[in-house]
Protein backbone atom coordinates (compact mmCIF):
# COMPACT_ATOMS: atom_id res chain seq x y z
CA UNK A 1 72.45 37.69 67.07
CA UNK A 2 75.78 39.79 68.19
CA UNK A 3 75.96 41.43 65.38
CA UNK A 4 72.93 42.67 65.54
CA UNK A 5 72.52 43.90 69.14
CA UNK A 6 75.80 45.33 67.95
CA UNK A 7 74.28 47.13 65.09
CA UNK A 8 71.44 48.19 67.12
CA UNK A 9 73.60 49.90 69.85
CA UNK A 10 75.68 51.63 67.49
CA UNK A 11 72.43 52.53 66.00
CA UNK A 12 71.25 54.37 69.26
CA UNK A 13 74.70 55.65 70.03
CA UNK A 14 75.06 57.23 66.63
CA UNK A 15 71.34 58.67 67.42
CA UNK A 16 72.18 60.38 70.49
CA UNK A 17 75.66 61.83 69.24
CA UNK A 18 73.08 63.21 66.95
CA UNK A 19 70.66 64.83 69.16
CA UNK A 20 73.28 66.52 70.92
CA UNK A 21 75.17 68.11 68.19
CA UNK A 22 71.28 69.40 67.32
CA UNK A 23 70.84 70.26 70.75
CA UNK A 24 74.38 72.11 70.78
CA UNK A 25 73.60 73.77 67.01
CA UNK A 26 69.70 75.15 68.60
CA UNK A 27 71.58 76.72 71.10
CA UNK A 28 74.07 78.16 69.63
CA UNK A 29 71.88 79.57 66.90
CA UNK A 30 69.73 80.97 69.86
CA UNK A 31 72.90 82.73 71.14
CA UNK A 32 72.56 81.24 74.98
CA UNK A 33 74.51 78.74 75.98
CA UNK A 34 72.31 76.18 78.12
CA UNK A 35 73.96 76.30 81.79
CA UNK A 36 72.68 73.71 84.49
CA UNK A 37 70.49 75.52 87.62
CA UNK A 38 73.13 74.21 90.39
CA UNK A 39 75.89 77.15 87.93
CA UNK A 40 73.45 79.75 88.13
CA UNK A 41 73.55 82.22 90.82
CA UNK A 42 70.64 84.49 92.09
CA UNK A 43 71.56 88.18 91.10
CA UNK A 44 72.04 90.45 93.47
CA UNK A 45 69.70 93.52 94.01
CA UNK A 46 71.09 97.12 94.19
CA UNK A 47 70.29 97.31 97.54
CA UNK A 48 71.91 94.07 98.59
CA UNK A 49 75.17 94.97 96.95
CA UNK A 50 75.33 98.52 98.39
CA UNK A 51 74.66 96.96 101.83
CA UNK A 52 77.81 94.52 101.06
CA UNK A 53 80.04 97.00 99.84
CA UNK A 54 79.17 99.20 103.43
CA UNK A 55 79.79 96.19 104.93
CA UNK A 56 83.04 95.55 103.37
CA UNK A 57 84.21 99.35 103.73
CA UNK A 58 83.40 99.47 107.58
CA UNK A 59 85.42 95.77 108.12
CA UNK A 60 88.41 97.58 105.69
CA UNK A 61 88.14 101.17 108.02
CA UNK A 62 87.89 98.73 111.38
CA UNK A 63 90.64 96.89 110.73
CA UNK A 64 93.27 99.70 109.77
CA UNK A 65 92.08 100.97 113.07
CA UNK A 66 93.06 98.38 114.93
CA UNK A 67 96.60 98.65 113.25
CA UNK A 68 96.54 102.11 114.18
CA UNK A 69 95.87 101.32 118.07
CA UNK A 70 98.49 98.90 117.94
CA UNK A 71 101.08 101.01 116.42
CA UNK A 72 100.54 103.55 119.20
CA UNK A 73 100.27 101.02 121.76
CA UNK A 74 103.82 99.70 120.41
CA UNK A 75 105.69 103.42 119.93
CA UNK A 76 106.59 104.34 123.25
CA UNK A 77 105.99 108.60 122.26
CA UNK A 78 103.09 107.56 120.70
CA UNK A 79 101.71 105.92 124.01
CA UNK A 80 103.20 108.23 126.82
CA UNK A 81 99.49 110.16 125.31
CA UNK A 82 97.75 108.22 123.11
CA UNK A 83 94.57 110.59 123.28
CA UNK A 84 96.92 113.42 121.34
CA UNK A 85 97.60 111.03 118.36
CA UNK A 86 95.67 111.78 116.16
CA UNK A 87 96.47 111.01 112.52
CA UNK A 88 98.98 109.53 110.20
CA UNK A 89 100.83 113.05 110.18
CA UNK A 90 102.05 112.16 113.64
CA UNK A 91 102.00 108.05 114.21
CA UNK A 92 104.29 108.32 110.83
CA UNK A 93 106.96 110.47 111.87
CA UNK A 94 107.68 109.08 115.55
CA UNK A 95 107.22 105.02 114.25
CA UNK A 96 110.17 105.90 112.20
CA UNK A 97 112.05 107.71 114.64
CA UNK A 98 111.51 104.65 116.87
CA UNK A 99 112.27 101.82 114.15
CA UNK A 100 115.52 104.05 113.13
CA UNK A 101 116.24 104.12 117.76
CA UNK A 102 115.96 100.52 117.91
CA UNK A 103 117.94 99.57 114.28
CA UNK A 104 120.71 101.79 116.51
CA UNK A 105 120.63 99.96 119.68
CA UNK A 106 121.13 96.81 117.35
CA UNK A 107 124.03 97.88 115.90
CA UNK A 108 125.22 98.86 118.86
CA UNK A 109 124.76 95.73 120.86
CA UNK A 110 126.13 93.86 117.50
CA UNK A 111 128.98 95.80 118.28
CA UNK A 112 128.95 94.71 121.95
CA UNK A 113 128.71 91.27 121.20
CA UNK A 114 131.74 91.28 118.52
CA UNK A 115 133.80 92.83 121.09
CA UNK A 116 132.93 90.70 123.64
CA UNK A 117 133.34 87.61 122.24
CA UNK A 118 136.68 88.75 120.15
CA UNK A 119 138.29 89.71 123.80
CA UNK A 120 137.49 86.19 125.04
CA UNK A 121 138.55 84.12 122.35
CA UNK A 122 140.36 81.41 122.81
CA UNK A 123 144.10 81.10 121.90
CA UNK A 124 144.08 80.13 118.49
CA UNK A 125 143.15 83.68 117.55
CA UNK A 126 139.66 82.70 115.91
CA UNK A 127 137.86 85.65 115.21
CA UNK A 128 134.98 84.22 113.44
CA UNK A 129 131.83 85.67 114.96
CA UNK A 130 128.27 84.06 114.18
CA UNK A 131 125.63 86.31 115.13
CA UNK A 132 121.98 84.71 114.27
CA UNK A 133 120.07 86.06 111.76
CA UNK A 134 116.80 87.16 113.80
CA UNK A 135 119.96 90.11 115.36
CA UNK A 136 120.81 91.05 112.24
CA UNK A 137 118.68 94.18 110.88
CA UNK A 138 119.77 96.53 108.34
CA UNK A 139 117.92 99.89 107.62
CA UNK A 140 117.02 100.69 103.79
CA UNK A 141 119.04 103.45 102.56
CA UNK A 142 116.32 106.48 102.73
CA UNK A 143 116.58 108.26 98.98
């Protein structure tokens, strides 16, 4: 009797296998690939994506503004008059002059500090200065 609920299952297992591969071969021969509803996605209308991409462009334009207003709130001769700056022409020019002002005053505290601390060593003549990392800035060569 277990042989032939056996049989019987292999019967309806072979059976299905069967239907598939048919199912698979209509398909195919159809050229459209069966895709469950949850995969599909409703398509967009043209006026739905033009809306997104506005969307998207005035977040992109909003945000580099904000950079913008930062970058002059940070420079201090961009923010002795912010209502004169007015383009990348200037905020450029004078964020560089200010990065290259304070990559000076670095080196010259660096300088400061290795001095300092070489004049106050102790006796044994170490001259081994650490200086932490977060001081330590060096400006790209400009080619």
């Amino acid at each position: 009797m277990a042989n032939v609920q056996n049989a019987s299952e292999s019967k309806d297992i072979s059976n299905t296998a069967a239907q598939l591969r048919e199912s698979k071969e209509n398909s195919l021969s159809k050229g459209t690939k069966k895709v469950p509803k949850r995969w599909k996605k409703p398509l967009l209308t043209d006026n739905v994506k033009k809306k997104n991409h506005i969307s998207s462009e005035h977040r992109r334009r909003e945000m580099i503004k904000q950079k913008h207003d930062s970058l002059i709130k940070l420079v201090p001769a961009l923010s002795k008059d912010p209502e004169q700056v007015k383009g990348e022409l200037i905020i450029y020019p004078k964020t560089y002059e200010y990065l290259v002002a304070l990559y000076e005053e670095n080196l010259r505290l660096r300088k400061l500090l290795a001095n300092s601390l070489v004049s106050h060593s102790d006796s044994s003549g170490d001259k081994n200065i650490i200086i932490r990392e977060e001081l330590i800035w060096e400006k790209p060569d400009s080619s």
